[in-house]
Protein backbone atom coordinates (compact mmCIF):
# COMPACT_ATOMS: atom_id res chain seq x y z
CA UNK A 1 0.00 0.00 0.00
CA UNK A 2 1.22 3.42 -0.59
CA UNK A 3 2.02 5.67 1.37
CA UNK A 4 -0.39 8.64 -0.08
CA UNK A 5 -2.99 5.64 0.16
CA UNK A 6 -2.52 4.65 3.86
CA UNK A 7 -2.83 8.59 4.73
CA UNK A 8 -6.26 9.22 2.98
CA UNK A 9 -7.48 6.01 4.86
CA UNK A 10 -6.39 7.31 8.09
CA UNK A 11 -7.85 10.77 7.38
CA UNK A 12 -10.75 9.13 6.99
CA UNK A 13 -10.80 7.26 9.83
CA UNK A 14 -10.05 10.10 11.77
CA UNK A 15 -12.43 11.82 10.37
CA UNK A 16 -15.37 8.86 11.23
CA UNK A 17 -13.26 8.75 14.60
CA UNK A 18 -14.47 12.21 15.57
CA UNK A 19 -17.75 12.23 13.70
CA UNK A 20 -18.76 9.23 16.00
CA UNK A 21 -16.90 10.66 19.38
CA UNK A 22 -19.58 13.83 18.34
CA UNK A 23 -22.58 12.22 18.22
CA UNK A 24 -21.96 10.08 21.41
CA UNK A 25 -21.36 13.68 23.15
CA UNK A 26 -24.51 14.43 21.63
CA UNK A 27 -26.73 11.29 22.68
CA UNK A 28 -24.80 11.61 26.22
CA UNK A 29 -25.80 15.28 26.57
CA UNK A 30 -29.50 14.49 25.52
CA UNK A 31 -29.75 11.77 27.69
CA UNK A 32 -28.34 13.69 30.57
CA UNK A 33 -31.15 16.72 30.22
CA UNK A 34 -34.00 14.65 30.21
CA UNK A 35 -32.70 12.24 33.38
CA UNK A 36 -30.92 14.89 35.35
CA UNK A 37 -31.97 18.30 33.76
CA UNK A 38 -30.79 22.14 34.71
CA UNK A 39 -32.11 25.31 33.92
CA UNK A 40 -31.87 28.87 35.55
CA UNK A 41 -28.15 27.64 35.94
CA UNK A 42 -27.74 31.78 36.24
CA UNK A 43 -30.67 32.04 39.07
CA UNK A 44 -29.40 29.32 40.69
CA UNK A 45 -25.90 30.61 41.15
CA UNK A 46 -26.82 33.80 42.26
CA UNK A 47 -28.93 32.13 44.79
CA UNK A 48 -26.36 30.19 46.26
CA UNK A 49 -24.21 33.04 46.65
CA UNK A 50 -26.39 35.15 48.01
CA UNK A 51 -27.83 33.09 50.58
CA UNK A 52 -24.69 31.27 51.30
CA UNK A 53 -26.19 27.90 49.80
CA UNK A 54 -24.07 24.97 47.86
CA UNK A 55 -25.29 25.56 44.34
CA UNK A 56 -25.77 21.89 43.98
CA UNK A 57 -28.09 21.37 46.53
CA UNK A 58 -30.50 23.96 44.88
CA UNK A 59 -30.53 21.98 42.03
CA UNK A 60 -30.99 18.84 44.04
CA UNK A 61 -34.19 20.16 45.73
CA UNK A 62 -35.60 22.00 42.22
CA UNK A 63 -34.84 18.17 40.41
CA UNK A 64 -36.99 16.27 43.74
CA UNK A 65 -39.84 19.16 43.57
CA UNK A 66 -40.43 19.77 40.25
CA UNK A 67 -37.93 18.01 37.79
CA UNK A 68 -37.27 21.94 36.60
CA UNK A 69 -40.66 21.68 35.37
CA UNK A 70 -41.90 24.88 35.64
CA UNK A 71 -45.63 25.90 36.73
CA UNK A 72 -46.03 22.45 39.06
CA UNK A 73 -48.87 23.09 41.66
CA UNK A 74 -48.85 20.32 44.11
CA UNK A 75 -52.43 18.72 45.58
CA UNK A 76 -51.21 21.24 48.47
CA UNK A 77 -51.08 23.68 46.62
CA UNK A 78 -47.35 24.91 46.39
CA UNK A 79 -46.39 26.25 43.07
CA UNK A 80 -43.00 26.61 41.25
CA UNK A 81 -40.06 24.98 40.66
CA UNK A 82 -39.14 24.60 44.60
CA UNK A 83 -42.89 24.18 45.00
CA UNK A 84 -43.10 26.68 47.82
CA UNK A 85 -46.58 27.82 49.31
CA UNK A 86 -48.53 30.15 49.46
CA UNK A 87 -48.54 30.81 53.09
CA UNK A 88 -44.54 30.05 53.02
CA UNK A 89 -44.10 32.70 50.36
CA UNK A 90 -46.75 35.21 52.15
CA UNK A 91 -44.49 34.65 55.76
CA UNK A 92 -41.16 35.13 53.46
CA UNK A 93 -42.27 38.45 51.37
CA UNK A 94 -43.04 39.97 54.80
CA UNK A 95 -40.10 38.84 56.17
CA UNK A 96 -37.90 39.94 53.62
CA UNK A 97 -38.82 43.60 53.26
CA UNK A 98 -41.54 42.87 50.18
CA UNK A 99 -44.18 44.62 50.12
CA UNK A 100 -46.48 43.65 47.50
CA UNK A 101 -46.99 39.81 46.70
CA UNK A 102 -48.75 38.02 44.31
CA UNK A 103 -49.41 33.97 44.62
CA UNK A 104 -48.91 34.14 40.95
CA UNK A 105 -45.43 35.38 40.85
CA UNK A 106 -44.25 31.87 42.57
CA UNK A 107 -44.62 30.81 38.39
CA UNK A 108 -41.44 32.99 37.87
CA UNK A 109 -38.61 31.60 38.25
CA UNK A 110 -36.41 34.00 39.77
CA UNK A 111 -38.62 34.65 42.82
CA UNK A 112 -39.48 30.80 42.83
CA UNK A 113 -36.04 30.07 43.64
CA UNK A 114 -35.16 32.99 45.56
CA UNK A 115 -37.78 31.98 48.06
CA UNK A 116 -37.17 28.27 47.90
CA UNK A 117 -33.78 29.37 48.65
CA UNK A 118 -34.13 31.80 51.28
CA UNK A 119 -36.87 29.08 52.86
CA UNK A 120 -34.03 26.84 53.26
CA UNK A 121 -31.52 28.87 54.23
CA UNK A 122 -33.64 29.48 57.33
CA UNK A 123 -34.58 25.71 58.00
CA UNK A 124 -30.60 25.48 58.08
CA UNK A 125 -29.87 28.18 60.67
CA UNK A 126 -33.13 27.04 62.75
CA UNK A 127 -31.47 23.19 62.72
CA UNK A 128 -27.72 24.41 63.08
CA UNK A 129 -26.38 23.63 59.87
CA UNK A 130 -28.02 20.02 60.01
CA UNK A 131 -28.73 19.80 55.95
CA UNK A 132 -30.76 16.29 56.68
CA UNK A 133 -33.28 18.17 59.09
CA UNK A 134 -33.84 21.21 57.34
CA UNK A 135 -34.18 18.64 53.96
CA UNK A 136 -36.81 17.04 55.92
CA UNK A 137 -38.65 19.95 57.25
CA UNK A 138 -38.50 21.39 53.70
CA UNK A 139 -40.81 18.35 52.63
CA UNK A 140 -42.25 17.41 55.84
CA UNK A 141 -42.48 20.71 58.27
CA UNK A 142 -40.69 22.08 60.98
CA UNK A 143 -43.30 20.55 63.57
CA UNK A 144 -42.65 16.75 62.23
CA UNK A 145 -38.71 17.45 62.07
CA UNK A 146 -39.14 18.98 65.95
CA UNK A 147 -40.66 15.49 67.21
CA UNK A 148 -38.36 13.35 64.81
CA UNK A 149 -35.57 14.71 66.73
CA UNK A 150 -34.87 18.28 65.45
CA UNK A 151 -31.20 19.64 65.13
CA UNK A 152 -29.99 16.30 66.17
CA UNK A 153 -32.32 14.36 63.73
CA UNK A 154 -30.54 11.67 61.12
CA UNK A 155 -31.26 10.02 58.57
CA UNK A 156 -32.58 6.76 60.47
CA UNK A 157 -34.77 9.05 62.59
CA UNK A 158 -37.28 9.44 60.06
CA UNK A 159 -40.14 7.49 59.66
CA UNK A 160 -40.46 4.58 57.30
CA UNK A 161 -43.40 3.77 56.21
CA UNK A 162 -46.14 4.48 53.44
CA UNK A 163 -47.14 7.60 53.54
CA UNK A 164 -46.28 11.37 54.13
CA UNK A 165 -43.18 9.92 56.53
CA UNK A 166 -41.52 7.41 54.47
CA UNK A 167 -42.12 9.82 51.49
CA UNK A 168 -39.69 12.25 53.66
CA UNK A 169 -37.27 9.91 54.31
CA UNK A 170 -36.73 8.95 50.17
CA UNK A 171 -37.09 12.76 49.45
CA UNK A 172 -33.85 13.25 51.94
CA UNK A 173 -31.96 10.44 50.26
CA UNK A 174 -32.76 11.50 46.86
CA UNK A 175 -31.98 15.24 47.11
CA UNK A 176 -28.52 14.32 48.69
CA UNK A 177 -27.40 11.71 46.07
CA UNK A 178 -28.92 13.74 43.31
CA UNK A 179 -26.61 16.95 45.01
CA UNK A 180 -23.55 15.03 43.93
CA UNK A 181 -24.87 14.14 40.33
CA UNK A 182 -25.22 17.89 40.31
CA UNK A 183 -21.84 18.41 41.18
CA UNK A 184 -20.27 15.95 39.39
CA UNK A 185 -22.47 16.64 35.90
CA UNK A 186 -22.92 20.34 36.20
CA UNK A 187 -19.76 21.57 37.89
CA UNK A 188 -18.71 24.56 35.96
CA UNK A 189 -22.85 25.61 34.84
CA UNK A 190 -23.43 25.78 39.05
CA UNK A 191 -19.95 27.41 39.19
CA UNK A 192 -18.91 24.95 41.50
């Protein structure tokens, strides 16, 4: 074979090499948004810096509310992406220095998050720092997390069970193991 002859083949190959190696990065990527989506990357961020929250976990608890599906209303009635209430947003806006609020503007993302984020920024200081209580009071309220055990509470201290309890416990587990898909997928879009 000549040489001229054995360089067009591996051109070629190369060429298919890299074609292929594309469209794998392209399946990959596909598959990754619709099993472990992000969006408001930018929101998100902020967020995190601002209230002094591990960009990760906000995506973590946005993924085990809503899947970033915006304009989810849960049979309880909390809207948004971090599916925050009505009454929770009310007590927050008031809080915070707002002083006009609409139940409607939990459908935008920016004030979803920000009070989703602010929410559990305070669960955190009210349970030291303890990110499995204030995950559990974020799905289950502070008054269940109180008699699980409160700033002291683990994992094992929640109830198992069917129902609102066990629900609490697998919401825990699956914000915390989706966190470090977060991190380890989305590292430089959280800024992490």
């Amino acid at each position: 074979m000549s040489r001229a002859r054995l360089l067009v083949i591996l051109g070629v190959l190369a060429a298919a090499t890299t074609l292929i190696l594309s469209r794998l990065e392209f399946f990959e990527d596909a598959i990754r948004e619709v099993t472990l989506p992000l969006r408001h990357e930018d929101i998100i961020r902020q967020q995190a810096e601002e209230k002094n929250l591990d960009p990760a976990l906000i995506a973590a608890v946005i993924y085990a509310e809503s899947r970033f599906r915006e304009r989810q209303e849960s049979d309880a009635g909390a809207r948004g992406l971090m599916q925050v209430t009505p009454a929770t947003a009310l007590a927050i806006a008031h809080a915070s220095g707002g002083v006009t609020f609409n139940v409607d503007d939990l459908d935008d993302p920016q004030i979803n998050i920000s009070y989703g984020c602010y929410h559990l920024r305070a669960l955190l200081d009210q349970y030291n720092g303890n990110l499995i209580a204030a995950l559990a009071a974020y799905n289950a309220g502070s008054g269940n997390v109180d008699s699980w055990g409160g700033a002291e509470l683990q994992i094992e201290d929640i109830p198992t069970g069917p129902g609102q309890f066990g629900e609490t416990r697998a919401y825990v587990e699956a914000v915390l193991s989706k966190r470090e898909e977060y991190r380890e997928n989305y590292a430089h879009e959280l800024g992490l």
